[in-house]
N, C-alpha and C. Protein backbone atom coordinates (compact mmCIF):
# COMPACT_ATOMS: atom_id res chain seq x y z
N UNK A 1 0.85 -1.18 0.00
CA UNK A 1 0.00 0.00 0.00
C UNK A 1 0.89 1.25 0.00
N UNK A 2 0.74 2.55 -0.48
CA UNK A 2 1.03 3.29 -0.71
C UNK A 2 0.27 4.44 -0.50
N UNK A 3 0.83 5.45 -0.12
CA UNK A 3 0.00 6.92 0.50
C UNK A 3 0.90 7.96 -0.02
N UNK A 4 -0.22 9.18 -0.38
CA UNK A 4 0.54 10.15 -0.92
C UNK A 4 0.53 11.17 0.34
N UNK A 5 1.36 12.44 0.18
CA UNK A 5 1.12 13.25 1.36
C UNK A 5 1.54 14.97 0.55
N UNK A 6 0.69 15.50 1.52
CA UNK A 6 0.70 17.12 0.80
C UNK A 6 1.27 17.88 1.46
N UNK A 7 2.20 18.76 1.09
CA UNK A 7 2.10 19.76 2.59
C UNK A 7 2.33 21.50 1.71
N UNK A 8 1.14 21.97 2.44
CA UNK A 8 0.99 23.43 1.63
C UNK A 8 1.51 24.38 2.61
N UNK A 9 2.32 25.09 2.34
CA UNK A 9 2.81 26.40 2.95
C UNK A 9 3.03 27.52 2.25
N UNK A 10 3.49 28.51 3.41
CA UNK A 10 3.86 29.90 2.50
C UNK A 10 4.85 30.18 1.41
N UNK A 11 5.80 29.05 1.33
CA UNK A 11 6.85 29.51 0.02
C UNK A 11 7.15 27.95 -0.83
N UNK A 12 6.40 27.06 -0.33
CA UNK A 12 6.22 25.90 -1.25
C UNK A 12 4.99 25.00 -1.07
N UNK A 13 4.68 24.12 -1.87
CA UNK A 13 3.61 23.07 -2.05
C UNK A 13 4.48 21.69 -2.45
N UNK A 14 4.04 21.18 -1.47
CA UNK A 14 4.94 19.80 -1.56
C UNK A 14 4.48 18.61 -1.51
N UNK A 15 4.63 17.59 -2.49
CA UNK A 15 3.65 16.04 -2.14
C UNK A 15 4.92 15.07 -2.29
N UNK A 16 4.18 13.83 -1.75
CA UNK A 16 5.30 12.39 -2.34
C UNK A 16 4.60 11.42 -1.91
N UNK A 17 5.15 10.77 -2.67
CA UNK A 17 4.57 8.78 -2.73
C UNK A 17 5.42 8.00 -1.41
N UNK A 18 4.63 7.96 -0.84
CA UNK A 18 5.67 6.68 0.33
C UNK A 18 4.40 5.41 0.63
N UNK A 19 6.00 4.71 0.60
CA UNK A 19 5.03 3.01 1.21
C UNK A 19 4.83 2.92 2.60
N UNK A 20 4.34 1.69 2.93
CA UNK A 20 3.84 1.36 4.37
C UNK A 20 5.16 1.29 4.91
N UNK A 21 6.29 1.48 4.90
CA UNK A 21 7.15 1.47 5.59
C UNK A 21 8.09 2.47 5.81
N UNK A 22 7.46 3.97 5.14
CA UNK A 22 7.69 5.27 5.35
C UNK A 22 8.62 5.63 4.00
N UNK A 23 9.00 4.65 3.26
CA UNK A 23 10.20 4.79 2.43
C UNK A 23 9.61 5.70 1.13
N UNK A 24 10.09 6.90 0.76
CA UNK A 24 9.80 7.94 -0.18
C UNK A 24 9.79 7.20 -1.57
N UNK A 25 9.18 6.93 -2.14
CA UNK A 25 9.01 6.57 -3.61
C UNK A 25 9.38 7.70 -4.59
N UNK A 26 8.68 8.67 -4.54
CA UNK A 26 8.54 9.92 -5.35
C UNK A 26 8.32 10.95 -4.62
N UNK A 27 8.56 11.99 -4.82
CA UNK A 27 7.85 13.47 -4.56
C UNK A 27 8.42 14.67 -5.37
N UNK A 28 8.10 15.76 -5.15
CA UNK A 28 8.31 16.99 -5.99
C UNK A 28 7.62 18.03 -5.55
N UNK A 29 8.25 19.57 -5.50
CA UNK A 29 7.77 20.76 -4.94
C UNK A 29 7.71 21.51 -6.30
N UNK A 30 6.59 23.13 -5.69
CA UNK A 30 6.36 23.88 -6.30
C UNK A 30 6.49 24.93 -5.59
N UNK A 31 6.86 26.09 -5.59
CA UNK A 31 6.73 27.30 -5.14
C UNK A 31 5.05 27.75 -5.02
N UNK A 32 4.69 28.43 -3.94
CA UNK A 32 3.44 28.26 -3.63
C UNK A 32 2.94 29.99 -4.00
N UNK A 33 1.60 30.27 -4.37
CA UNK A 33 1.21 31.73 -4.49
C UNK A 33 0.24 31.71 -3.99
N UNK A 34 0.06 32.59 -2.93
CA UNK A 34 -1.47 32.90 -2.48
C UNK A 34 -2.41 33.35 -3.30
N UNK A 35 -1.80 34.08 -4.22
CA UNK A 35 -3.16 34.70 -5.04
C UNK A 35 -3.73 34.15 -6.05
N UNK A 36 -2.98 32.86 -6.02
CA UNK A 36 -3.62 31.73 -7.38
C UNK A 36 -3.71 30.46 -6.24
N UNK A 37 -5.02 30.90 -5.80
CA UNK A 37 -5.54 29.42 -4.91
C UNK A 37 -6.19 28.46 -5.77
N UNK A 38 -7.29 28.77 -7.44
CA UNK A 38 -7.36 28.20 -8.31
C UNK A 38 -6.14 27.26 -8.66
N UNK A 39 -5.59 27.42 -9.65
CA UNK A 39 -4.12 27.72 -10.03
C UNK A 39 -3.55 26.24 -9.30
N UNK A 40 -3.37 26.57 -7.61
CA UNK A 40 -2.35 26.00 -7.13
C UNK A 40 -3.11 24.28 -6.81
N UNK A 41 -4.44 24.13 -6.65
CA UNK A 41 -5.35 23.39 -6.26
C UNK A 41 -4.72 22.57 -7.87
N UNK A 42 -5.36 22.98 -9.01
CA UNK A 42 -4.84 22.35 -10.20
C UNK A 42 -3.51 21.76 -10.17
N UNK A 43 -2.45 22.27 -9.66
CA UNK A 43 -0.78 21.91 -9.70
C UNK A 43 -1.41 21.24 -8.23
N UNK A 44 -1.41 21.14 -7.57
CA UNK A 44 -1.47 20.10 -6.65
C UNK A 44 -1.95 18.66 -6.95
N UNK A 45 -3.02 18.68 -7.68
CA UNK A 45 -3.60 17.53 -8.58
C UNK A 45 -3.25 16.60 -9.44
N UNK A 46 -2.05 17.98 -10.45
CA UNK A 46 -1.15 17.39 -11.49
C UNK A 46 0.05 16.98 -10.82
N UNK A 47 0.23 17.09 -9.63
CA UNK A 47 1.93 17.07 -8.89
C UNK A 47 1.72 15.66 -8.54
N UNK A 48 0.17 15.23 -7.40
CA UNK A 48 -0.02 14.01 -6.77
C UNK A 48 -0.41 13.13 -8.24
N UNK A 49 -1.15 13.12 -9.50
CA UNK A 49 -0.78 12.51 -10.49
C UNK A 49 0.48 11.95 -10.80
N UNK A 50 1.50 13.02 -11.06
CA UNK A 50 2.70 12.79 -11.90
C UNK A 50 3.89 11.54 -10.98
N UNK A 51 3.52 11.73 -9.34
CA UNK A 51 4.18 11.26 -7.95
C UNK A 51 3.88 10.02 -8.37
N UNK A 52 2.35 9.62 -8.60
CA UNK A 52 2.49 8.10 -8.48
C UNK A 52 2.48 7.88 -9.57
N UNK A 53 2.78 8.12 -10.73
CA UNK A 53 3.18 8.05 -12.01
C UNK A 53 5.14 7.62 -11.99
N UNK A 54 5.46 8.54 -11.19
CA UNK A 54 6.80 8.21 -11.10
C UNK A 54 7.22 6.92 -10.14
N UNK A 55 6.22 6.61 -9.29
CA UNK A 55 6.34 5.42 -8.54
C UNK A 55 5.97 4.08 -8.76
N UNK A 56 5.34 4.40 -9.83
CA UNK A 56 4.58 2.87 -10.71
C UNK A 56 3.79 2.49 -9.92
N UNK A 57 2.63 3.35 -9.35
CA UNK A 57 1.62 2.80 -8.65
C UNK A 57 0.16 3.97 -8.17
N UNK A 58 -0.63 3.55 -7.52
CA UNK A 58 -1.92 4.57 -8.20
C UNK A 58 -2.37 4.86 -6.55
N UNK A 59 -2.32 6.33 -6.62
CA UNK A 59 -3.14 7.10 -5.19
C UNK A 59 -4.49 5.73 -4.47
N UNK A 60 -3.68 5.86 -3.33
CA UNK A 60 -4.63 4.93 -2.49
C UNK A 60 -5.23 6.34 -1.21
N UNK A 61 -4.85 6.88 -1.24
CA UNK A 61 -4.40 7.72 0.14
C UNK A 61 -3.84 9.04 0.17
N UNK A 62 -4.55 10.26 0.46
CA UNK A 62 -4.05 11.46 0.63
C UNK A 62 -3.73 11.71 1.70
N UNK A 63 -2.68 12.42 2.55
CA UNK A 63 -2.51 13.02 3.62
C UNK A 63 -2.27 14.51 3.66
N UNK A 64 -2.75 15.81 4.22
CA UNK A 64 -2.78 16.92 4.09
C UNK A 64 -1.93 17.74 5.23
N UNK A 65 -1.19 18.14 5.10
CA UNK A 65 -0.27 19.11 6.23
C UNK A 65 -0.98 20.44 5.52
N UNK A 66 -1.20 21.43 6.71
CA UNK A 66 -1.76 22.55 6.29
C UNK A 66 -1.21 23.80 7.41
N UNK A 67 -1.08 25.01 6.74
CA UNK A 67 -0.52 26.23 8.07
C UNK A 67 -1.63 26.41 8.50
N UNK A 68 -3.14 26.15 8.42
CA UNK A 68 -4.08 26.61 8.80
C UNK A 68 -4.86 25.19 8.55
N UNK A 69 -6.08 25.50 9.58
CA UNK A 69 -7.41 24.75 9.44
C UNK A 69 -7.96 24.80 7.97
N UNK A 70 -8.22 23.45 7.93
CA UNK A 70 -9.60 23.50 6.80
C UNK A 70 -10.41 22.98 6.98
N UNK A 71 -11.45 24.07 5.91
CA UNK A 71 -12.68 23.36 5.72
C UNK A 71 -13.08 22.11 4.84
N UNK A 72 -12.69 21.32 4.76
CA UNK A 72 -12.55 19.94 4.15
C UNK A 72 -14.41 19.86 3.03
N UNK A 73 -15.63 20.83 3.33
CA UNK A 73 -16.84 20.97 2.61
C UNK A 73 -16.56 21.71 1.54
N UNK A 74 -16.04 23.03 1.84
CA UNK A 74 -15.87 23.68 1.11
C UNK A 74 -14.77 23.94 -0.04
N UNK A 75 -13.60 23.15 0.64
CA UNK A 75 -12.08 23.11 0.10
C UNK A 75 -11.53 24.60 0.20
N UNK A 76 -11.97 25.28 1.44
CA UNK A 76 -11.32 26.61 1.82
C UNK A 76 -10.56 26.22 3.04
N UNK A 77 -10.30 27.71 3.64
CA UNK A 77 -9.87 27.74 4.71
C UNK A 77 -10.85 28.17 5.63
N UNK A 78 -10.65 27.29 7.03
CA UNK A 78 -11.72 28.00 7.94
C UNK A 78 -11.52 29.19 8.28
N UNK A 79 -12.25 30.40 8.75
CA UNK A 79 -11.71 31.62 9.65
C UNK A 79 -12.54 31.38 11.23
């Protein structure tokens, strides 16, 4: 089994492929922009695509690191 993991912050967006035994398969960053929350949602999509593309194996599992709460309904941020 295999799990992908996200982690969004202020100066990058970061995912990777790891197995059940923590070992990194794939991953890859992007420089992150607040003002393209569209934008970055899309490159987050195409990033966790391309991860298990590079790992020879298919999203079972997202994990989300976030600087803030979310709203997981809306796909915002809570205030």
């Amino acid at each position: 089994m295999t799990t992908q993991a996200v982690d969004t912050g202020g100066t990058k967006i970061a995912v990777g492929m790891v197995n059940e035994d923590g070992r990194v398969l794939s991953r890859g960053e992007f420089p992150s922009d607040a003002d393209r929350y569209a934008s970055g949602l899309d490159l987050i999509a195409s990033m966790l695509r391309q991860t298990a593309r590079n790992a020879g194996t298919e999203i079972s599992g997202i994990g989300i690191g976030s600087t803030e709460p979310l709203n997981l309904f809306s796909g915002g941020w809570r205030s």
